[in-house]
N, C-alpha and C. Protein backbone atom coordinates (compact mmCIF):
# COMPACT_ATOMS: atom_id res chain seq x y z
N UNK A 1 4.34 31.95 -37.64
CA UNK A 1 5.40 32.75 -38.21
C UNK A 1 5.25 32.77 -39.73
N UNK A 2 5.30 33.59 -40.53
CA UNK A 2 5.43 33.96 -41.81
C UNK A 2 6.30 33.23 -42.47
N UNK A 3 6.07 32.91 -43.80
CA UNK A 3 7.64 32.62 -44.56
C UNK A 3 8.74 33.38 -44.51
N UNK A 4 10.26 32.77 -45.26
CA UNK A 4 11.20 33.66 -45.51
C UNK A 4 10.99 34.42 -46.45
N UNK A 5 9.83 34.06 -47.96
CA UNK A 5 9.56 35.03 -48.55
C UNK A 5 8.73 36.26 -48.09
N UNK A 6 8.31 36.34 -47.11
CA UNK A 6 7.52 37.04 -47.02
C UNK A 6 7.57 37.85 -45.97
N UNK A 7 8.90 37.42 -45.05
CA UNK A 7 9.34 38.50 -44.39
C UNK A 7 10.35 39.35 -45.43
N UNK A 8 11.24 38.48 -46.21
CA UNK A 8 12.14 39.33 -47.01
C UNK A 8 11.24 40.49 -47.68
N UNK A 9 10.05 40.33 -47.72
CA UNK A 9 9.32 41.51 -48.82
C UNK A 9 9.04 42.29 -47.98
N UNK A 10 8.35 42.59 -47.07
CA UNK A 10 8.40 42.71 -45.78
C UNK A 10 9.60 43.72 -45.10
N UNK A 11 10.70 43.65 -45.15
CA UNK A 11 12.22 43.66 -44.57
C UNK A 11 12.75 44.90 -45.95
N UNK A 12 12.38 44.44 -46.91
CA UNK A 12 12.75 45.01 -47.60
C UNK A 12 11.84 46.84 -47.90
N UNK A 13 10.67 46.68 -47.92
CA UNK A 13 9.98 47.56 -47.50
C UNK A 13 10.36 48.47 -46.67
N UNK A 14 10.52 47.65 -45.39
CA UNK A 14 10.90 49.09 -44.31
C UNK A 14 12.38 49.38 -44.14
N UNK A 15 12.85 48.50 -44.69
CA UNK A 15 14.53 49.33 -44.18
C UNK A 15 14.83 49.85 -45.64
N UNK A 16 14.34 49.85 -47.18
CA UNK A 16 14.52 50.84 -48.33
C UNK A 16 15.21 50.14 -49.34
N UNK A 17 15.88 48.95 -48.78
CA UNK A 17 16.46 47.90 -49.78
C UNK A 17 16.57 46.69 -49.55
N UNK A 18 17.06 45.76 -50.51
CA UNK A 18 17.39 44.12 -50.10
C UNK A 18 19.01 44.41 -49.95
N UNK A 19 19.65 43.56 -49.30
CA UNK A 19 20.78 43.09 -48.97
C UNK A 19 21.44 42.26 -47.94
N UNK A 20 22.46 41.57 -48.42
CA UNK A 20 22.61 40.18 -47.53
C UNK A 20 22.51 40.67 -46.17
N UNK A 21 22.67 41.34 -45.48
CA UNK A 21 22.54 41.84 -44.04
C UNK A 21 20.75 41.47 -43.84
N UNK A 22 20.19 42.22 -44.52
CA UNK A 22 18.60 42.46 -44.37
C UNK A 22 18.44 40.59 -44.42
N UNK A 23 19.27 39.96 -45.47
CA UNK A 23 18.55 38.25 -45.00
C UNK A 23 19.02 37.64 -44.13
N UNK A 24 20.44 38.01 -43.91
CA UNK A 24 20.92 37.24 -42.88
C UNK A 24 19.93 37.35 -41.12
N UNK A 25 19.95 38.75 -41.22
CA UNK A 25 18.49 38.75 -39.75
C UNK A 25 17.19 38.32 -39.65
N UNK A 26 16.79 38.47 -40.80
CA UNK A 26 15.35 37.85 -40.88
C UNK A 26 15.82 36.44 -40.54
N UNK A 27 16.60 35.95 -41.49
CA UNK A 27 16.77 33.95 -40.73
C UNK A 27 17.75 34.14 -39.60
N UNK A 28 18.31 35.07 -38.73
CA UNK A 28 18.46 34.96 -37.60
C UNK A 28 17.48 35.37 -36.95
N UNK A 29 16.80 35.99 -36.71
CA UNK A 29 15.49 36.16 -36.21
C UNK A 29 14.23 34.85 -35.91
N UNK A 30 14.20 34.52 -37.49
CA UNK A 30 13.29 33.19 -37.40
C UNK A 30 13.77 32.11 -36.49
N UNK A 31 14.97 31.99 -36.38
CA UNK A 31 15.74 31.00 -36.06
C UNK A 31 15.78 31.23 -34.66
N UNK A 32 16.26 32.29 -34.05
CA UNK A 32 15.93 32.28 -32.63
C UNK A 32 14.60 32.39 -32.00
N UNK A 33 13.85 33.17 -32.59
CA UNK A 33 12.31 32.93 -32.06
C UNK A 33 12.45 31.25 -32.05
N UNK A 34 11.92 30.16 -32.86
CA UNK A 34 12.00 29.28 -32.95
C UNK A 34 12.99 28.20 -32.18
N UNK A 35 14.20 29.43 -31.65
CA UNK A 35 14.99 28.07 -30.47
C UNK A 35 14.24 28.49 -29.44
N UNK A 36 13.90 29.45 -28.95
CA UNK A 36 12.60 29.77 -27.39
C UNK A 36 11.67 29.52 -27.60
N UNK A 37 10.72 29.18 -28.80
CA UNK A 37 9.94 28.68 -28.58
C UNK A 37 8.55 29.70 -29.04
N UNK A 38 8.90 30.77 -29.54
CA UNK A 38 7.88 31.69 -30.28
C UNK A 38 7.99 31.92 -31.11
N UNK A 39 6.16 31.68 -31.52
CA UNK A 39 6.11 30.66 -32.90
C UNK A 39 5.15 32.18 -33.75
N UNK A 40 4.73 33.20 -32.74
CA UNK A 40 4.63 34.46 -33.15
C UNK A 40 4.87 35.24 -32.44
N UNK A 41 5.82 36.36 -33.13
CA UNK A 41 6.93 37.05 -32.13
C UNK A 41 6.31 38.05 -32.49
N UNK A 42 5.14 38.78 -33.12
CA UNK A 42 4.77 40.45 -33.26
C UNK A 42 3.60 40.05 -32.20
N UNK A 43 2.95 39.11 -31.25
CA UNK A 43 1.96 38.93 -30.31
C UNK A 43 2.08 39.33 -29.08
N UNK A 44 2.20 40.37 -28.44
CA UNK A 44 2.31 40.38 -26.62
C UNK A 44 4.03 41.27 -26.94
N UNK A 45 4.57 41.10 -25.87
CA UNK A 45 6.15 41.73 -25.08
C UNK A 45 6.39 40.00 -24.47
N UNK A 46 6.40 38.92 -24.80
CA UNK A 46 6.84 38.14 -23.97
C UNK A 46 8.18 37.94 -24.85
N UNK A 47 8.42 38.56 -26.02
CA UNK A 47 10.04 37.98 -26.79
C UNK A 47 10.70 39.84 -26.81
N UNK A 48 12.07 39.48 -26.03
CA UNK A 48 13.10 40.51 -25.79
C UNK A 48 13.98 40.16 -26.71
N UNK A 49 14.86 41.30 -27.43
CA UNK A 49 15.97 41.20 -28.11
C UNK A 49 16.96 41.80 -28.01
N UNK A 50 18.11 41.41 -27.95
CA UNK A 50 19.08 42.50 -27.91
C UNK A 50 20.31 41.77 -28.74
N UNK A 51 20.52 43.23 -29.61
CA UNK A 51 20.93 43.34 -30.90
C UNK A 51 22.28 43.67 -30.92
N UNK A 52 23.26 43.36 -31.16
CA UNK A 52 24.99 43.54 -31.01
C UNK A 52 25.61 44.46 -32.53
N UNK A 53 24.56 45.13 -33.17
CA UNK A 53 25.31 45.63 -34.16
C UNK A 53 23.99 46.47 -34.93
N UNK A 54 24.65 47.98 -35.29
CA UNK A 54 23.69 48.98 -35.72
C UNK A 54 23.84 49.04 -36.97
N UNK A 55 23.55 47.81 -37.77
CA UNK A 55 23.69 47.55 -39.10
C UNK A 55 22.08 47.44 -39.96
N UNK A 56 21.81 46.59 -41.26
CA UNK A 56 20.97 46.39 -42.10
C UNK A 56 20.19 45.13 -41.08
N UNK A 57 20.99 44.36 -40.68
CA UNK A 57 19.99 43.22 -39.66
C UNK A 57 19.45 43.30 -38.56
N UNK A 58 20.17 44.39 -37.87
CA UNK A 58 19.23 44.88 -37.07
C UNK A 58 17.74 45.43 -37.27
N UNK A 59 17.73 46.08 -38.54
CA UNK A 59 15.92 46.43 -38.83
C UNK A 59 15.21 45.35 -39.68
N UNK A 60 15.93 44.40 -40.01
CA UNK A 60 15.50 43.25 -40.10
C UNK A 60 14.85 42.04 -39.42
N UNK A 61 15.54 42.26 -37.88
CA UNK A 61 15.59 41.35 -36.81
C UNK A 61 14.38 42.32 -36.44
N UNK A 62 14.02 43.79 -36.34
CA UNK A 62 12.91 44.14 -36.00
C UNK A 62 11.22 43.87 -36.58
N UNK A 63 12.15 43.61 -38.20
CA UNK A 63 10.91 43.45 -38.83
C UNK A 63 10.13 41.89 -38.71
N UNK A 64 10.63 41.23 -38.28
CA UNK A 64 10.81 39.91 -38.12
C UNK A 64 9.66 39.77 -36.79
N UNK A 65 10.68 40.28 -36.10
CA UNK A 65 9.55 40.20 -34.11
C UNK A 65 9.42 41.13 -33.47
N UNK A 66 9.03 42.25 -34.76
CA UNK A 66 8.02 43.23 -33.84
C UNK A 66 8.83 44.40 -32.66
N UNK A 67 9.61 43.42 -32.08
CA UNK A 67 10.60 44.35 -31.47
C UNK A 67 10.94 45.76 -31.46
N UNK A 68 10.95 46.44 -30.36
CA UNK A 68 10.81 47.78 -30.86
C UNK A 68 11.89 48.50 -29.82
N UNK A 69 12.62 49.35 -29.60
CA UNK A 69 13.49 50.19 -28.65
C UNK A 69 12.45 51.01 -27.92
N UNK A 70 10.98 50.99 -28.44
CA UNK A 70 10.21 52.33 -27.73
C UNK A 70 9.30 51.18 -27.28
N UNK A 71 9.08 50.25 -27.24
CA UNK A 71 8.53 49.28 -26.71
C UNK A 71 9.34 48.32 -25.44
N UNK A 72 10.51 48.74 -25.39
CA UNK A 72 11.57 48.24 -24.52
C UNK A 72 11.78 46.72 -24.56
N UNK A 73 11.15 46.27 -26.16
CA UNK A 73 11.72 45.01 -25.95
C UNK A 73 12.70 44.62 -26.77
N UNK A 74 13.40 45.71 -27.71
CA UNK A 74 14.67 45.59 -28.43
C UNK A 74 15.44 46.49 -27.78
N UNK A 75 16.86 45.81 -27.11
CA UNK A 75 18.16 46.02 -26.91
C UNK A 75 19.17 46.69 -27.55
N UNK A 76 19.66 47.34 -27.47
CA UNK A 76 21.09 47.91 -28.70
C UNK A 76 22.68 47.60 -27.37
N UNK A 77 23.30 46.89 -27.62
CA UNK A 77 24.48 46.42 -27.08
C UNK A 77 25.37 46.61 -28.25
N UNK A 78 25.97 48.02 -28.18
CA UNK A 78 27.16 48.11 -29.34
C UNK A 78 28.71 47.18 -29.57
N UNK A 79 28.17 46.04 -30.02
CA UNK A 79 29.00 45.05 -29.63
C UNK A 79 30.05 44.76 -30.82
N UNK A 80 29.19 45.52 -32.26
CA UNK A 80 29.48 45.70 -33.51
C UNK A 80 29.75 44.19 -34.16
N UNK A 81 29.01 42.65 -33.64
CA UNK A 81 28.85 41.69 -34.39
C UNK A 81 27.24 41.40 -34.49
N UNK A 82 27.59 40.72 -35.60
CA UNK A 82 25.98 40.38 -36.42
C UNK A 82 25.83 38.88 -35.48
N UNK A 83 25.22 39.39 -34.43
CA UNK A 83 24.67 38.45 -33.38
C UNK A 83 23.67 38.93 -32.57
N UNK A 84 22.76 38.33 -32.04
CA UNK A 84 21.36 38.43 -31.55
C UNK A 84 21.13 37.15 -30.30
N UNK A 85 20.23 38.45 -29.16
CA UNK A 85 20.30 37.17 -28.72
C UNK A 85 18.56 37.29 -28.32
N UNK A 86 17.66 36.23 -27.78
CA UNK A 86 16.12 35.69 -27.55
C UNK A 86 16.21 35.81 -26.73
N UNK A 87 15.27 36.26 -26.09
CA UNK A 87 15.03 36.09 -24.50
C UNK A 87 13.45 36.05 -24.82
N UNK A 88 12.95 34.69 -24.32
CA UNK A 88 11.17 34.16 -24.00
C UNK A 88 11.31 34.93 -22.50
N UNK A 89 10.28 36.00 -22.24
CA UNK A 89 9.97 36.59 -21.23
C UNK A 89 9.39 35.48 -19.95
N UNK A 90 9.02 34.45 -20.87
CA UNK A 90 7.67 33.70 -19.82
C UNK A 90 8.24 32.12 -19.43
N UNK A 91 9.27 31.77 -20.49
CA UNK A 91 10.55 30.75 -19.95
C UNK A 91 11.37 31.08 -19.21
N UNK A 92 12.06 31.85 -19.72
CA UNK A 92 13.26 32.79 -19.26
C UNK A 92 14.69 31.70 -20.52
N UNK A 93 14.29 31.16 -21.10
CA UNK A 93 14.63 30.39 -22.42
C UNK A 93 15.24 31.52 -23.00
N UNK A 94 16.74 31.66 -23.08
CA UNK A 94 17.09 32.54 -23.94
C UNK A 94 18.53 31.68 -25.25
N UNK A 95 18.60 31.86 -26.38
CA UNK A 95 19.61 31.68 -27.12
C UNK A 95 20.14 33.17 -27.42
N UNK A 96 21.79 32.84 -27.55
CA UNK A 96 22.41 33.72 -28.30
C UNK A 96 23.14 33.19 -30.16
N UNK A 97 22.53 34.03 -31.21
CA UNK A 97 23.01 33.24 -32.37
C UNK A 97 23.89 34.54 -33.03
N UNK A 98 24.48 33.95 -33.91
CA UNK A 98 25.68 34.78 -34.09
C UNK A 98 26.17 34.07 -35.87
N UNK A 99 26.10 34.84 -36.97
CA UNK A 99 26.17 34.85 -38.02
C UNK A 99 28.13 34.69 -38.37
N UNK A 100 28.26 33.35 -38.67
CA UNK A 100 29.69 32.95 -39.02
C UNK A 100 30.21 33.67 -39.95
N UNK A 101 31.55 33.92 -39.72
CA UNK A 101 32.21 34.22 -41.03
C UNK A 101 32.26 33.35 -42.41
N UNK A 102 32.16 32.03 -41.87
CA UNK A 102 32.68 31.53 -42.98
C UNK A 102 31.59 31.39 -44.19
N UNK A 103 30.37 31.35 -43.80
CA UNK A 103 29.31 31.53 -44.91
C UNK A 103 29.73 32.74 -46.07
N UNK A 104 30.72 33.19 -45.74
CA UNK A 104 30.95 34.80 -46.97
C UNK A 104 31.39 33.62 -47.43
N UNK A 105 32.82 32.99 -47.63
CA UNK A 105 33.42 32.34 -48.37
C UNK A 105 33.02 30.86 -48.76
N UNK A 106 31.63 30.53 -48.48
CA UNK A 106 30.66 29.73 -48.50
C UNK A 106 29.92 29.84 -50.03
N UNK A 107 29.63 30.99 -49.74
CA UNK A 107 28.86 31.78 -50.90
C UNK A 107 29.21 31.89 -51.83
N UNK A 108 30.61 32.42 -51.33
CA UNK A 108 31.80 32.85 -53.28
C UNK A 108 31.83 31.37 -53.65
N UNK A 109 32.11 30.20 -53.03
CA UNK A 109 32.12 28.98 -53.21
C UNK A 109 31.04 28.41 -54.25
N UNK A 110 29.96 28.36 -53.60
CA UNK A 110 28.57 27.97 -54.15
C UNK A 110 28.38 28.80 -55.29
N UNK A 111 28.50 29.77 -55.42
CA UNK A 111 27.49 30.89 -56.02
C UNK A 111 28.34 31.81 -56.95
N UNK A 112 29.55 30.84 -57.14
CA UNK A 112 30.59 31.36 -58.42
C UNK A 112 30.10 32.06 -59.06
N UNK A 113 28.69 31.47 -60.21
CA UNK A 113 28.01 32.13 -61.40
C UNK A 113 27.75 32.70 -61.36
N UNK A 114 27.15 33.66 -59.99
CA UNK A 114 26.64 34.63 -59.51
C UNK A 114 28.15 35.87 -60.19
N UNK A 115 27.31 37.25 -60.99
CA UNK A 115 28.52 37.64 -61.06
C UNK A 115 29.02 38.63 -60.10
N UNK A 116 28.55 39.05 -58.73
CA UNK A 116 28.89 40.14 -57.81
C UNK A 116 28.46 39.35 -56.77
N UNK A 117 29.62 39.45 -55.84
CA UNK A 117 29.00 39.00 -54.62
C UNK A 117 28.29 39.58 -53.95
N UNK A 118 27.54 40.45 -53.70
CA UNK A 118 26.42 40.75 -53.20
C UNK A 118 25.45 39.67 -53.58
N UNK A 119 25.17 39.34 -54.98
CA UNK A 119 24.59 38.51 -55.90
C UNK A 119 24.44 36.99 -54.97
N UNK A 120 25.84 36.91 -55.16
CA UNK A 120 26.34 35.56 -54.29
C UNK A 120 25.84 35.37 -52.84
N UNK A 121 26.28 36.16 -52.26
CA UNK A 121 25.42 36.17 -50.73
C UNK A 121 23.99 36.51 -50.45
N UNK A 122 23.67 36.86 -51.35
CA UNK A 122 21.81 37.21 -51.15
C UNK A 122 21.46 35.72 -51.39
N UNK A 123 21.85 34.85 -52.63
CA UNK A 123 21.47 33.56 -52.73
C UNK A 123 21.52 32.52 -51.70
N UNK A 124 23.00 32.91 -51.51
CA UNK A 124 23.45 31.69 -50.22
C UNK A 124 22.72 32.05 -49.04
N UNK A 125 22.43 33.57 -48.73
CA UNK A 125 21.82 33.17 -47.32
C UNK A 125 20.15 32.96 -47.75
N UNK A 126 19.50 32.91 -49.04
CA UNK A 126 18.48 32.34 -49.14
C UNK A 126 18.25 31.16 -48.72
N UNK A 127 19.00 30.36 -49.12
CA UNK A 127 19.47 28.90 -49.12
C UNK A 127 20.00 28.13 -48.34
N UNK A 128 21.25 28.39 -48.08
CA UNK A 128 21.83 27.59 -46.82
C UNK A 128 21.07 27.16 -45.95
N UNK A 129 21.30 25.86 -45.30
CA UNK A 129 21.05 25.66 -44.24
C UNK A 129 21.35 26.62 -43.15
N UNK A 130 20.57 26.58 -41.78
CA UNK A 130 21.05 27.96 -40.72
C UNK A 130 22.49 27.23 -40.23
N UNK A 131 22.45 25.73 -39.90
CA UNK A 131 23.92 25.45 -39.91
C UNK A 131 25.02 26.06 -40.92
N UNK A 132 25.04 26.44 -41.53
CA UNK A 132 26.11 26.91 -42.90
C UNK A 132 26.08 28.69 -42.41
N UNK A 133 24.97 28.66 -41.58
CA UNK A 133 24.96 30.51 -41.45
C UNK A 133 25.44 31.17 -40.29
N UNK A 134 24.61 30.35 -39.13
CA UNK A 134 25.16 30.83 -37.57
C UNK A 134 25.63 29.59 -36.85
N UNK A 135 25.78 30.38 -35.42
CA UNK A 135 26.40 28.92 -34.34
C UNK A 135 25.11 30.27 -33.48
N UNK A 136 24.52 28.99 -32.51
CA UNK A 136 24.08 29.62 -31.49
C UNK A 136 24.48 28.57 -30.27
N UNK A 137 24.01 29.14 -28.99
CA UNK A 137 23.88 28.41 -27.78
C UNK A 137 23.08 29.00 -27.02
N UNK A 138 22.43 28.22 -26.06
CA UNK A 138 21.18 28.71 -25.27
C UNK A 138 22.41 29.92 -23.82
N UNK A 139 21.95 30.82 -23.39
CA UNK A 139 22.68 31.83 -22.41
C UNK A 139 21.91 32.04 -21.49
N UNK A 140 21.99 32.86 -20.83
CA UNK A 140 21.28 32.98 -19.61
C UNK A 140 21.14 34.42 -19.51
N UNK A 141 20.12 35.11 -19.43
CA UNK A 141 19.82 36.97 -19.39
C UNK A 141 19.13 37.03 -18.08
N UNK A 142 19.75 38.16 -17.78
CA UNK A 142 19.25 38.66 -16.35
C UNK A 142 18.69 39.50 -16.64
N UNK A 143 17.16 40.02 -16.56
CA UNK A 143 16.64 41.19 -16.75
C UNK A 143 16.03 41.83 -15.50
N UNK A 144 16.50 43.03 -15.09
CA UNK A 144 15.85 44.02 -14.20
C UNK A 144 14.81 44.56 -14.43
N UNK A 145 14.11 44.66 -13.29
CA UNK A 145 12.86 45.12 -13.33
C UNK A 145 12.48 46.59 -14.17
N UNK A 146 13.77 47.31 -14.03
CA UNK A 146 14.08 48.62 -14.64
C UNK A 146 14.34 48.44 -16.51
N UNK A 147 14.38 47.42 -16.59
CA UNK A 147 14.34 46.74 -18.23
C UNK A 147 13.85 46.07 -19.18
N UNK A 148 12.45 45.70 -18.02
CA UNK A 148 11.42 45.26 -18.95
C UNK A 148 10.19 46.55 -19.26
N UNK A 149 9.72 45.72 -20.04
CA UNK A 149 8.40 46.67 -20.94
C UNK A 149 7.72 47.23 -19.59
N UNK A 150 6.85 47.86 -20.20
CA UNK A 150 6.07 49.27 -19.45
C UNK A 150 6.55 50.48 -18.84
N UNK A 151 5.74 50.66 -17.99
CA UNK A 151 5.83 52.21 -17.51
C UNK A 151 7.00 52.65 -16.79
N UNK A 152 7.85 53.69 -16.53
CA UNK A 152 8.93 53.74 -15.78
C UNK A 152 8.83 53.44 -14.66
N UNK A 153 9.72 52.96 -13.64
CA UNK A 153 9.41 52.62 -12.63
C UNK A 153 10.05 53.71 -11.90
N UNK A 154 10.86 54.52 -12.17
CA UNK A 154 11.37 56.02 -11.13
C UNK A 154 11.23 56.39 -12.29
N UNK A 155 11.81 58.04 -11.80
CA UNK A 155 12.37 58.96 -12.52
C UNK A 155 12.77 59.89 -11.38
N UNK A 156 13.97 60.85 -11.42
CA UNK A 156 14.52 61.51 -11.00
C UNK A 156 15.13 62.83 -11.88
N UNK A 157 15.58 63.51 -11.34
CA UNK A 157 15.89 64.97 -11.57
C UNK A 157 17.74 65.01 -11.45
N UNK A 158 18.46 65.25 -12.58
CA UNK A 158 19.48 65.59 -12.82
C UNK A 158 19.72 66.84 -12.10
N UNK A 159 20.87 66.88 -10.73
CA UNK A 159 21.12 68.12 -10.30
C UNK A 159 22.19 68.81 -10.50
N UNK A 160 22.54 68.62 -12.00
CA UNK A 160 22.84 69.54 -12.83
C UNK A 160 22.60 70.28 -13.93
N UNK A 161 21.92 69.14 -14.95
CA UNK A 161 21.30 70.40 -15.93
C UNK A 161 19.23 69.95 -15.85
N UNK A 162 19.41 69.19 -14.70
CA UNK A 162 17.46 69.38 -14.39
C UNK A 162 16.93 68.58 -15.31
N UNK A 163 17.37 68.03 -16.01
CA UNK A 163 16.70 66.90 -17.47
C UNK A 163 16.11 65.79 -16.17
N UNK A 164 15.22 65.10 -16.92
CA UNK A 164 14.60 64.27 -15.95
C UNK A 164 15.44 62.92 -16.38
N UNK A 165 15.35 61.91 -15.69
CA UNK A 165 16.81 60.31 -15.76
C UNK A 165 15.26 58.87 -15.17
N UNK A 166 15.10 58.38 -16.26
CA UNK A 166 13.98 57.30 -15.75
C UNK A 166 15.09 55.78 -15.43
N UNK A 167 14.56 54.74 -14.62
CA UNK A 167 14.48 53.64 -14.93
C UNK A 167 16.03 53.42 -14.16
N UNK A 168 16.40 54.23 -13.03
CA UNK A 168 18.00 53.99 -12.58
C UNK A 168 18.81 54.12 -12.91
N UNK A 169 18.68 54.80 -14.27
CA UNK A 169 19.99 54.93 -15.31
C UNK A 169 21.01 56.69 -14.78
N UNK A 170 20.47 56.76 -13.74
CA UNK A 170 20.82 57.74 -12.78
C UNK A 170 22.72 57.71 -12.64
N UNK A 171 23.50 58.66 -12.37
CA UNK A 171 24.80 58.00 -11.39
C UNK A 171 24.95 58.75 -10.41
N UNK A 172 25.48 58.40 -9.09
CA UNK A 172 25.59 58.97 -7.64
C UNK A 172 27.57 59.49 -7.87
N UNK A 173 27.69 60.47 -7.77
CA UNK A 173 29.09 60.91 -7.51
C UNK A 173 28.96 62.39 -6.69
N UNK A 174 29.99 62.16 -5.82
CA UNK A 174 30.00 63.06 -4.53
C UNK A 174 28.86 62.87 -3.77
N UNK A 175 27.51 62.44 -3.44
CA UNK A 175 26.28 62.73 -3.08
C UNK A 175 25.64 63.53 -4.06
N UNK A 176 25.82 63.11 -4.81
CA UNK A 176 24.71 64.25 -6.07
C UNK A 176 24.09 62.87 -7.30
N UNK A 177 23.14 63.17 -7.33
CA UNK A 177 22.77 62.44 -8.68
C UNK A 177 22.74 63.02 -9.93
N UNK A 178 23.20 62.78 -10.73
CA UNK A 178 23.27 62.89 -12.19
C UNK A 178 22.89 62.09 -13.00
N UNK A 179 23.08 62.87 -14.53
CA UNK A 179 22.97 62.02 -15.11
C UNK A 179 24.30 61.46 -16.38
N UNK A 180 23.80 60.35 -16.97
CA UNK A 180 24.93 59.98 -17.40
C UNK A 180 26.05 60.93 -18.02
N UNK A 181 25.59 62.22 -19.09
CA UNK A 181 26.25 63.16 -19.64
C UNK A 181 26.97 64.29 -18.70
N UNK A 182 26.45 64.28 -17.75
CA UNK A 182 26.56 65.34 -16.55
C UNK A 182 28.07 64.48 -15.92
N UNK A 183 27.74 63.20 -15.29
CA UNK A 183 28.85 62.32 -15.13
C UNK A 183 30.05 62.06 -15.56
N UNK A 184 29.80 62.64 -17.03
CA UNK A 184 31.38 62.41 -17.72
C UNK A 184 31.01 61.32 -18.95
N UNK A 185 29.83 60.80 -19.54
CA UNK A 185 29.57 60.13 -20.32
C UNK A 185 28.85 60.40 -21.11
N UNK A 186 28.75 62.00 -21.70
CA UNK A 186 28.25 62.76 -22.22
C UNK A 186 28.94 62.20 -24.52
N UNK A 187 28.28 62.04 -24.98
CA UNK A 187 28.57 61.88 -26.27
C UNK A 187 28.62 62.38 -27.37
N UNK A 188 28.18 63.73 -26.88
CA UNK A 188 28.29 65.39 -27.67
C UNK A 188 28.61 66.42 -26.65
N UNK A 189 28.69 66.95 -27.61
CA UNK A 189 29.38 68.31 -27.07
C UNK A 189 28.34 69.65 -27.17
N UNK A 190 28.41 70.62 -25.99
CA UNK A 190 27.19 71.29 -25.61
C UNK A 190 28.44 72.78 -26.49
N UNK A 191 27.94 73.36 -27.62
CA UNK A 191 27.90 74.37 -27.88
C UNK A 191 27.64 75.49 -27.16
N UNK A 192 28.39 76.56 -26.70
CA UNK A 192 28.09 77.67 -25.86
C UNK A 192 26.87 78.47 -26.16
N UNK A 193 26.15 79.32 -25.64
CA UNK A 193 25.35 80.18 -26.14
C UNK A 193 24.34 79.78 -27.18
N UNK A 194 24.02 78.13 -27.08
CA UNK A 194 23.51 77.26 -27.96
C UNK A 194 21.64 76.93 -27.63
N UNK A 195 21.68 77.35 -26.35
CA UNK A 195 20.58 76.68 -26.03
C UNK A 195 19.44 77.73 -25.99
N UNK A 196 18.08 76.58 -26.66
CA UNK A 196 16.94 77.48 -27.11
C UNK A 196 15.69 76.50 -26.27
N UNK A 197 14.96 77.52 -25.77
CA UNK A 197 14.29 77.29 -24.36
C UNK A 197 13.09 77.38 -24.97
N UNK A 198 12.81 78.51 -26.44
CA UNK A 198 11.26 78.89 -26.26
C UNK A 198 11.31 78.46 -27.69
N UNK A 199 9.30 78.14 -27.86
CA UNK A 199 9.45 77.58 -29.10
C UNK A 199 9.08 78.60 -29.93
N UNK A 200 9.67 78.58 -31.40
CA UNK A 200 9.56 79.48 -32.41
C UNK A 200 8.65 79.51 -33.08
């Protein structure tokens, strides 16, 4: 595994800036690789993640282990806390860690001189011990066959608007399969007289 300097340079690169979010994941990241037991997390699909918040640590926690959503081994669980959890594919060793509140007021503490807290919390989460930062505990993940890495294992045909539905993410109502938007779990809205079929 890399240093903390050198993922922060790293981290900082691909997500466009530094900020306490961007450090707080990188040392949650390090930190859970390291409670399962992978000691390089950009090697193979054997380390899964799933990520509880669509923030700055989330592309941090990517930059960290490689993890990818198109690789199916990063998770998005809109859970909206700065918590993460490991899953070792080849243990089945998983921790969940989870970034305390109280390290903000940790920081203003320590890092008075600092004159902006941003200032203040970029230092402290340099520094701190990971005790002073998260609480974790080891959990238990169930992963379906339909949720690990590789190739789809179905795919089916929406018999309503014909879009193709991989991996079971299908729903059965009346005897019809659909798909999730078709179902009623649609998250936009289809504009009338909107749709363009041929390419320009």
């Amino acid at each position: 595994m890399n240093s903390l300097a050198e993922y922060l340079v790293e981290a900082e690169r691909n997500h466009g800036h530094m900020c306490p979010g961007q450090v707080l994941g990188v040392r949650m990241a390090m930190l859970g690789c390291r409670l399962v037991g992978i000691e390089e997390p950009k090697i193979g699909k054997r380390l899964i993640v799933f990520v509880e918040i669509d923030r700055c640590a989330a592309d941090a926690i990517n930059t960290v282990t490689g993890c990818r959503l198109g690789k199916r081994t990063l998770k998005f669980r809109d859970f909206g806390k700065l918590a993460a959890t490991f899953l070792n594919t080849e243990t089945n060793e998983a921790v969940r860690v989870v970034a305390v509140e109280s390290s903000r007021e940790l920081a203003k503490q320590l890092f008075s001189h600092l004159p902006t807290k941003k200032e203040q919390q970029l230092e402290a989460y340099k520094t701190l011990p990971d005790e002073n930062l998260f609480i974790w505990q080891s959990v238990n993940v169930t992963l379906s066959d339909s949720d690990k890495p590789g190739h789809p294992l179905t795919r089916v045909e929406c018999v309503e608007c014909g879009e193709g539905i991989n991996d079971h993410r299908e729903v059965f109502h009346d005897g019809r399969t659909l798909c999730r938007a078709c179902a009623g779990q649609r998250y936009y809205e289809v504009l009338e007289g909107d749709c363009r079929s041929e390419v320009v």
